[in-house]
Protein backbone atom coordinates (compact mmCIF):
# COMPACT_ATOMS: atom_id res chain seq x y z
CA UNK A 1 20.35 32.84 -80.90
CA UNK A 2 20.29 29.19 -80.23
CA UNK A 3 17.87 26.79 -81.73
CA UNK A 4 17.27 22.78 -81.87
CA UNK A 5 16.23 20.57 -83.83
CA UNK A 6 15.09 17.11 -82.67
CA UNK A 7 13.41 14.74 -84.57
CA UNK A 8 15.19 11.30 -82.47
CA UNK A 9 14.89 8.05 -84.75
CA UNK A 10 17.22 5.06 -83.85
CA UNK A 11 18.16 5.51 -80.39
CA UNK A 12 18.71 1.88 -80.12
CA UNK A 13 21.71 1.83 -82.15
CA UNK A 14 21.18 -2.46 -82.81
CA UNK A 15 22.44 -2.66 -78.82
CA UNK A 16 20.69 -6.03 -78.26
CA UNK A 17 18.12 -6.63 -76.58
CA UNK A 18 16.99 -4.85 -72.90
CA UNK A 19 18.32 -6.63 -69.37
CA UNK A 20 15.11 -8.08 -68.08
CA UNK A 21 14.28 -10.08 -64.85
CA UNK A 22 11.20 -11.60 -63.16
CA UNK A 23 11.34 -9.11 -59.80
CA UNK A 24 7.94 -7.60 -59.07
CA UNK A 25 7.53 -3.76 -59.73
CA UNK A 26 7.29 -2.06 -56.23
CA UNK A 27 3.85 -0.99 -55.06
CA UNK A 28 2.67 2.34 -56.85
CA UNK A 29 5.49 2.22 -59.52
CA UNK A 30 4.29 3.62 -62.96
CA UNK A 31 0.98 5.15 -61.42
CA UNK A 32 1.07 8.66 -62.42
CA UNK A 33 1.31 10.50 -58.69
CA UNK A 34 4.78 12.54 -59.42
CA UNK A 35 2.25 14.63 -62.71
CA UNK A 36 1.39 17.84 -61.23
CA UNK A 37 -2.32 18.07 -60.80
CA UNK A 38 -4.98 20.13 -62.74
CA UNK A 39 -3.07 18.47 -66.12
CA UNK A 40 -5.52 16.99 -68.64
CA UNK A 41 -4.48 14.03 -69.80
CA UNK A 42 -3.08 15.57 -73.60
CA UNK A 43 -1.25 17.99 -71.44
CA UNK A 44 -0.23 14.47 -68.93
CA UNK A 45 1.46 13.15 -71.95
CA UNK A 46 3.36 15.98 -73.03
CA UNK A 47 4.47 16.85 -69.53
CA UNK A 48 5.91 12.65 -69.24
CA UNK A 49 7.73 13.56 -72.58
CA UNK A 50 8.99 16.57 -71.82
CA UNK A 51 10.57 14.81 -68.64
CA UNK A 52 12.10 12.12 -70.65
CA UNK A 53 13.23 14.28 -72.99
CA UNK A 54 13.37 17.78 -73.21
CA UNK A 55 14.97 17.96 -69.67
CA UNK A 56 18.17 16.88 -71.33
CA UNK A 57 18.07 19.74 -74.20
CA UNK A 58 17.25 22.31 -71.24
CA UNK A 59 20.27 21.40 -69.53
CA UNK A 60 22.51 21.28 -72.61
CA UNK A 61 21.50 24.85 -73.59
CA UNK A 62 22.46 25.86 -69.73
CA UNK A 63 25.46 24.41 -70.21
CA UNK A 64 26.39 26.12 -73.36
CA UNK A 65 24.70 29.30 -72.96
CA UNK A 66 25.82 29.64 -68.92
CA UNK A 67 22.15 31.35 -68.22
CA UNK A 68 19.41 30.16 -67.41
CA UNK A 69 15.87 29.85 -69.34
CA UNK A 70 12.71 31.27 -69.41
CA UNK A 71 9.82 29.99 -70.59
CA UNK A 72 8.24 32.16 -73.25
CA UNK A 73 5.46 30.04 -75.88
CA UNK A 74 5.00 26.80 -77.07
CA UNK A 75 3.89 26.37 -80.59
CA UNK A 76 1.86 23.16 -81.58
CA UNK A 77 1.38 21.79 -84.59
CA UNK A 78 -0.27 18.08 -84.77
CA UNK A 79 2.56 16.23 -83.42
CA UNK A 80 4.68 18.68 -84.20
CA UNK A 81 5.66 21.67 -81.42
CA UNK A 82 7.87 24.57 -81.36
CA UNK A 83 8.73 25.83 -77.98
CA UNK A 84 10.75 29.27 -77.07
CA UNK A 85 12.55 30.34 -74.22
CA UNK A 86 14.91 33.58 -73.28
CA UNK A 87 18.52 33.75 -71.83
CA UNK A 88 18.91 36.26 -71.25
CA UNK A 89 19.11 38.64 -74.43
CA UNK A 90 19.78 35.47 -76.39
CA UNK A 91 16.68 33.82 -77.97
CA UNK A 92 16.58 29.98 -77.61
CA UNK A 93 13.77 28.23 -80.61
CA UNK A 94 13.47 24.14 -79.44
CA UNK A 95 11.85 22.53 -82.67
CA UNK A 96 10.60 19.08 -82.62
CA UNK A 97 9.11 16.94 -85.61
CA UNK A 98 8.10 13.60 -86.27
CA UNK A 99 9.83 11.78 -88.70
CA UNK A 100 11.06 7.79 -88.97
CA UNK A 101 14.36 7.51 -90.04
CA UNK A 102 17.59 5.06 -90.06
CA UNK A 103 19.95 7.34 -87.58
CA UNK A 104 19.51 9.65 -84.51
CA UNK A 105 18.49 13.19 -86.22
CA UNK A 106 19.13 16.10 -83.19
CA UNK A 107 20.93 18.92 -83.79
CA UNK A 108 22.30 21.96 -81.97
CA UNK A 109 23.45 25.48 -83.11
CA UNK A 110 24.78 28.63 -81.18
CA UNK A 111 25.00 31.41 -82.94
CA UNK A 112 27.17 34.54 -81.90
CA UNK A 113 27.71 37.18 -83.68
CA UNK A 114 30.84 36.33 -85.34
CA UNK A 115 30.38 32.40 -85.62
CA UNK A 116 28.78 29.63 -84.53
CA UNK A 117 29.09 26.21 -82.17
CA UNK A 118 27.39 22.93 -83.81
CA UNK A 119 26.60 20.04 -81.73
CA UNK A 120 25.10 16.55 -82.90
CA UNK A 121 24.41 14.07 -80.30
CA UNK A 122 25.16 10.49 -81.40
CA UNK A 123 22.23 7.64 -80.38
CA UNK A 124 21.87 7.44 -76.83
CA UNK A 125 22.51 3.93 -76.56
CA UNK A 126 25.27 3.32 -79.54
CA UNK A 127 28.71 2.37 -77.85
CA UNK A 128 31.49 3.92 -79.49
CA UNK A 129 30.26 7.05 -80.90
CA UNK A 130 30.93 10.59 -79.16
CA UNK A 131 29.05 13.80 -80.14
CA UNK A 132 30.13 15.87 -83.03
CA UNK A 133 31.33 19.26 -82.17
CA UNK A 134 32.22 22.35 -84.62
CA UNK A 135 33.15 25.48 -83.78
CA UNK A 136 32.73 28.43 -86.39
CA UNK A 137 34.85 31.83 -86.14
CA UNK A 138 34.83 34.63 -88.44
CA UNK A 139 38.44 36.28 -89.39
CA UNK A 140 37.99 39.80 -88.58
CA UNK A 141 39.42 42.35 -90.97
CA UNK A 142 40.86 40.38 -93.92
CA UNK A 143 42.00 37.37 -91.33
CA UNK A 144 41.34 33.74 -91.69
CA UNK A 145 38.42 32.33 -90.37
CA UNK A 146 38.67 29.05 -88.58
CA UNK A 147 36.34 26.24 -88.54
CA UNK A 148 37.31 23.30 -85.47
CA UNK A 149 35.88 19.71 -85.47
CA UNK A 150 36.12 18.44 -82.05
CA UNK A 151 36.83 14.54 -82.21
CA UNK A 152 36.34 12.78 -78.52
CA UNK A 153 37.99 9.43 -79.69
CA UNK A 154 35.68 6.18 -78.91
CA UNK A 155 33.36 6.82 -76.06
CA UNK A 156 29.38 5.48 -74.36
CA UNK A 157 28.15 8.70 -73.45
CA UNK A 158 25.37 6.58 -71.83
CA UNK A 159 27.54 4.61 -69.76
CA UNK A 160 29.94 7.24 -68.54
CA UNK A 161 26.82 9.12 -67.64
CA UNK A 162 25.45 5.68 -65.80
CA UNK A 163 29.44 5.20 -64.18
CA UNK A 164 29.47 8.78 -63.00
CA UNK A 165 25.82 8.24 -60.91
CA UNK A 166 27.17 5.68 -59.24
CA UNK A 167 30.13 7.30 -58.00
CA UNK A 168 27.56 10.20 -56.70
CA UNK A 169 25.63 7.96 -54.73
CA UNK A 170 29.17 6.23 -53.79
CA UNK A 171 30.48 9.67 -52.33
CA UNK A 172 33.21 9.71 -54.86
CA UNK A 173 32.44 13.00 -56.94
CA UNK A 174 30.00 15.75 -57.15
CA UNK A 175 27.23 15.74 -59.48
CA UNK A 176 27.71 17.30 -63.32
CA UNK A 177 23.90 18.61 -63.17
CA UNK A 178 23.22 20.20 -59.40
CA UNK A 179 19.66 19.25 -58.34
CA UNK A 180 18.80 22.28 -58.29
CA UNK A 181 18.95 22.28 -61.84
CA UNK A 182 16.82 19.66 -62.04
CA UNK A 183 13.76 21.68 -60.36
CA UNK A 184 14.16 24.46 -61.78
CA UNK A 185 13.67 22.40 -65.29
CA UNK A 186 10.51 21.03 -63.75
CA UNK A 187 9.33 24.19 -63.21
CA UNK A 188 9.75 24.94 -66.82
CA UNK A 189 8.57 21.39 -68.00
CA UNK A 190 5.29 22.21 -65.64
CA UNK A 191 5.00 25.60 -67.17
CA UNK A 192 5.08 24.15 -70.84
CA UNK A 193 2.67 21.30 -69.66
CA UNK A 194 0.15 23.55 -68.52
CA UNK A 195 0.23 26.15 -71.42
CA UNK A 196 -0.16 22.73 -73.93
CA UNK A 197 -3.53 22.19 -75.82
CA UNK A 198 -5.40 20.52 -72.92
CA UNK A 199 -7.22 18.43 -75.67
């Protein structure tokens, strides 16, 4: 199984404040057109925040699981959802819940059947911080079981992420996440959209 808990909090991580400037939006930015249509507007929010944020848990259980997902239920609650997929034979449980708190709360566990693989994203915007990673085996037969805590030394996720685009677009490397990743996650996003509460 793999399940995750997100509940966000401080992604701002005391940064400062955002880059502005004074340049006009262009024409049509921040209408709505790219929202598939026959959404009600509930189900027009959650698809928007299931863009801006569950698309990144999607791909990190692709990456981790090496299958893709299906789309099975989603669960709401108030603001609270639970959402559940397949991979295969593996069951995959997304959990989301409000809460307000001083730190970035998300959380990721695979389970196999003799351990497990913890991951805890730091906030997306604090410099200096790298994910923690722990990695649970189970001694057979009498043997010692080990328990690994990956350490990634001083890293920006965020801006590595932000550096590696631009060498994309520059020619200089392939992309991490294939688009076609990317659609087929919209796909799924759509699907959970349209199986929402439509009020």
């Amino acid at each position: 199984q793999a399940h995750l808990f997100f509940t966000g909090g401080d992604w701002w991580a005391n940064l400062g404040k955002p880059i502005t400037t004074q340049e006009e939006a262009p024409q049509g930015w921040g209408t709505a057109h790219w929202i598939p249509t026959g959404l009600s507007p509930a189900q027009q929010q959650a698809f928007s925040f299931f863009i801006n944020i569950y698309s990144h848990h999607l791909g990190l259980f692709r990456f981790l699981l090496g299958k893709e997902l299906k789309f099975e239920a989603i669960l709401p609650q108030g603001p609270n959802e639970t959402v559940l997929f397949s991979a295969g034979d593996t069951q995959v449980v997304l959990m989301r819940t409000r809460m307000a708190c001083d730190w970035w709360e998300e959380k990721v566990r695979v389970v196999f059947d003799d351990g497990f693989v913890d991951v805890a994203p730091p906030p997306p915007m604090a410099r200096n911080l790298s994910a923690k990673v722990e990695d649970y085996r189970k001694g057979a037969d009498g043997q010692v079981s080990t328990l690994t805590q990956g350490i990634a030394g001083w890293n920006w996720a965020f801006k590595r992420q932000a550096e590696h685009f631009v060498q994309v677009c520059a020619g200089q490397a392939e992309p991490l996440v294939p688009g076609e990743h990317a659609q087929r996650d919209l796909v799924l996003m759509e699907e959970m959209a349209r199986r929402h509460p439509a009020g």
